[in-house]
Protein backbone atom coordinates (compact mmCIF):
# COMPACT_ATOMS: atom_id res chain seq x y z
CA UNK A 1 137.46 91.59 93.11
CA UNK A 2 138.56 95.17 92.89
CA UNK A 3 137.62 97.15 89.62
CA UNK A 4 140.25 97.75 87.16
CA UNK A 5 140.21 101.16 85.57
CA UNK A 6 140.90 101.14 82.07
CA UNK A 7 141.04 103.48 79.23
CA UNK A 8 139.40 103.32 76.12
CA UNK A 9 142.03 102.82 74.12
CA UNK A 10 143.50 100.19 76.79
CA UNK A 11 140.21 97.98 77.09
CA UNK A 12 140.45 97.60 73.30
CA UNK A 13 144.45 96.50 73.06
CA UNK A 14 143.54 93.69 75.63
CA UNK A 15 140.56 92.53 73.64
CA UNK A 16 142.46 92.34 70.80
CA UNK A 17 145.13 90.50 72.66
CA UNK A 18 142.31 88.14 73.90
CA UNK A 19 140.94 87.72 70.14
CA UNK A 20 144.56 87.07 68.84
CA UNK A 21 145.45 84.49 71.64
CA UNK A 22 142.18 82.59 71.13
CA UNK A 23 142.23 82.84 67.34
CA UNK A 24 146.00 82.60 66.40
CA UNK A 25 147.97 81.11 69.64
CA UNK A 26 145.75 78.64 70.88
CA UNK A 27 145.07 76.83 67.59
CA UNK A 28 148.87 77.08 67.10
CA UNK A 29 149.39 75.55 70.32
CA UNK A 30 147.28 72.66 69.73
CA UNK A 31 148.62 71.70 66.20
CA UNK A 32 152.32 71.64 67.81
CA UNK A 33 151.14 69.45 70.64
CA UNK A 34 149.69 66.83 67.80
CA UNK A 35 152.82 67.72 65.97
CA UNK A 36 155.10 66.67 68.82
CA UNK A 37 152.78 63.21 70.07
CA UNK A 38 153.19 62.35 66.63
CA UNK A 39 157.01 61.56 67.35
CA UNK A 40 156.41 58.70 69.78
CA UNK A 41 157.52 58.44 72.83
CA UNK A 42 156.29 61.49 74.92
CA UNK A 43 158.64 61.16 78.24
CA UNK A 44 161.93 62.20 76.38
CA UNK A 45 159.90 64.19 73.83
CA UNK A 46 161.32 67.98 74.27
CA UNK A 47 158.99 69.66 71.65
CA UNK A 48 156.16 67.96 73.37
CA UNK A 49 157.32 69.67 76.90
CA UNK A 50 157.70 73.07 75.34
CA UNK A 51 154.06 72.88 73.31
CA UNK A 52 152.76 71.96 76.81
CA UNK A 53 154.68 74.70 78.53
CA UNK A 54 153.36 77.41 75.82
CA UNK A 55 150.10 75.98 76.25
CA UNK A 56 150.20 76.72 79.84
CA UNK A 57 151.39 80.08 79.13
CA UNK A 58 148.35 81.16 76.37
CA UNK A 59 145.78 79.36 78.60
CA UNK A 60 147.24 81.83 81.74
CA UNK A 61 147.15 84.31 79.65
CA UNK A 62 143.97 84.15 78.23
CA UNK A 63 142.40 83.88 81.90
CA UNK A 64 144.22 86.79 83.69
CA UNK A 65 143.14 88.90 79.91
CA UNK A 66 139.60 87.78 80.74
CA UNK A 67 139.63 88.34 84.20
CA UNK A 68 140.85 92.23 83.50
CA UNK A 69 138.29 92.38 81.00
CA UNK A 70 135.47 91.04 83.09
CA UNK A 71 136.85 93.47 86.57
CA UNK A 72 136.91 96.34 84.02
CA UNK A 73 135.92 99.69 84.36
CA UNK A 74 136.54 101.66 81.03
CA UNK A 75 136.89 105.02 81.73
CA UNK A 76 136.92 107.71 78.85
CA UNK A 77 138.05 110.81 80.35
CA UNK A 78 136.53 112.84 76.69
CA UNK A 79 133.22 111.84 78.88
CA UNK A 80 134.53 113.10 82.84
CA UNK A 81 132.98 116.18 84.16
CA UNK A 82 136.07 116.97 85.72
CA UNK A 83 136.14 120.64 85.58
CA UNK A 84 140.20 121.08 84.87
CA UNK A 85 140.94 118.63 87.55
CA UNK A 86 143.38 115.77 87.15
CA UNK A 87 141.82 112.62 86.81
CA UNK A 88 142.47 108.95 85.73
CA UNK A 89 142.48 108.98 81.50
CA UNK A 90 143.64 112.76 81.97
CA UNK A 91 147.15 114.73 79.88
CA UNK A 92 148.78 116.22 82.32
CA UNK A 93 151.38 118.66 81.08
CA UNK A 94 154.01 119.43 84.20
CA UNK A 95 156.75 121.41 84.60
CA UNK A 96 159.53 120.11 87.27
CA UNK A 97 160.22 123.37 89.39
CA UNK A 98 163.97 122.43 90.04
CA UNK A 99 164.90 121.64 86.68
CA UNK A 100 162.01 123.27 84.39
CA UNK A 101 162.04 120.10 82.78
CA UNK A 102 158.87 120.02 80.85
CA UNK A 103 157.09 116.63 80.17
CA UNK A 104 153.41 115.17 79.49
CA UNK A 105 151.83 112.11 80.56
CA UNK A 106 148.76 110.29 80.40
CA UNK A 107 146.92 108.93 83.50
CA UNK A 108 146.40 105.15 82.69
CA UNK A 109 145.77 101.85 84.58
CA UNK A 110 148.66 99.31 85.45
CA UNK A 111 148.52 97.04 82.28
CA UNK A 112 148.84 100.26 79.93
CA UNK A 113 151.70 102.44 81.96
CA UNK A 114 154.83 102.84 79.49
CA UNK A 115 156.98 106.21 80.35
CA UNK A 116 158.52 105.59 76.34
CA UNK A 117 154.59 106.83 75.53
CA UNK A 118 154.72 109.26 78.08
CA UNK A 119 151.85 106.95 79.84
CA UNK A 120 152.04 106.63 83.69
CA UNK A 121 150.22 103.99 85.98
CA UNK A 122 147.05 105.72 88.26
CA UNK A 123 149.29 103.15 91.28
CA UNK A 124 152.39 105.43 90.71
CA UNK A 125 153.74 108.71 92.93
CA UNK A 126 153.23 110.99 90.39
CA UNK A 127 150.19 110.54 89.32
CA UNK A 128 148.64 109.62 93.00
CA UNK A 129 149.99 113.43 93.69
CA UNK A 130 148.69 114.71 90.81
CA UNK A 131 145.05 113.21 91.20
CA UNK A 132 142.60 116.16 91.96
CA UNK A 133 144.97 118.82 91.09
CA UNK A 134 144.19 121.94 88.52
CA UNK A 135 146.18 123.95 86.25
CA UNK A 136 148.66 126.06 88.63
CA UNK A 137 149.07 123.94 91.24
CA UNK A 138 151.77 122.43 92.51
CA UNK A 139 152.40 118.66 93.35
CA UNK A 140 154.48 117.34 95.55
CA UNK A 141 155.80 113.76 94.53
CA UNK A 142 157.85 111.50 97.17
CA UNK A 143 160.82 110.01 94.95
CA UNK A 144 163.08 107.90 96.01
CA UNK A 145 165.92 110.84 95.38
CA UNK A 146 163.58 113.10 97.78
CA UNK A 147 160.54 115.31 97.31
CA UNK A 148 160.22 116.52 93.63
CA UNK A 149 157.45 119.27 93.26
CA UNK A 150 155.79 119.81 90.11
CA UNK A 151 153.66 122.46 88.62
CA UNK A 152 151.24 121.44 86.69
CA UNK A 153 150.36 123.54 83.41
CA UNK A 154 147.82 122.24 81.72
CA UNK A 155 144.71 119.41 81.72
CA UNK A 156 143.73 117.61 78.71
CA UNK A 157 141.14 115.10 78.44
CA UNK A 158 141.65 113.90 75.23
């Protein structure tokens, strides 16, 4: 299986979402299941079909968390001899040429993208034209509204 690049920061959120579904939601799965067989009659039992259903869900959970975990590769970009360049874990601070719009993301992997945290995934556009690139160039990212070019100010690892 591929290797998953992962931030620091973003390795430890899904441990402790594997800690708190192994710790907290599985146990609490488990006592409703004995909860609901404890009503009798399991074929009409509807709290016994959504116990199983969550149970389902935490056990899925807990394996795909795992799997991440265990495909990993934690990447602290503090530690990158990147020289200036753009790189996964990078700040990128951009400016859009057509609307000198001004805006900073992070480079992050899949799980951790959220543009409300100004965190986009390494799979997106924008940051697959702004891989490699230094402060003063200019990338060009296909949108779906057309080309958008951006000029990118300034590289943080941080």
């Amino acid at each position: 299986m591929n290797k998953v690049p992962l931030t620091v920061i973003g390795a430890e959120r899904l441990r402790a979402e594997l800690h708190q579904l192994k710790t907290v939601e599985r146990p609490n799965v488990i006592a409703a299941i004995a909860e609901a067989r404890s009503h009798g009659d399991l074929s009409e039992n509807a709290e016994y079909d959504a116990a199983k259903e969550r149970q389902s869900f935490v056990e899925g959970r807990i394996a795909e968390v795992e799997s991440k975990l265990s495909n990993g590769q934690i990447i602290d970009p503090k530690l990158l001899d990147a020289d200036g360049r753009c790189v996964f874990g990078a700040t990128v601070e951009l400016e859009d040429l057509e609307s000198e719009d001004k805006v900073t993301y992070q480079i992050v992997g899949d799980d951790e993208a959220d543009i409300k945290l100004g965190k986009i995934s390494i799979s997106s556009p924008i940051a697959r034209a702004l891989i490699g690139k230094y402060a003063g160039d200019v990338a060009e990212v296909q949108a779906p509204g057309g080309v958008r070019e951006y000029e990118v100010l300034d590289v943080k690892y941080i």
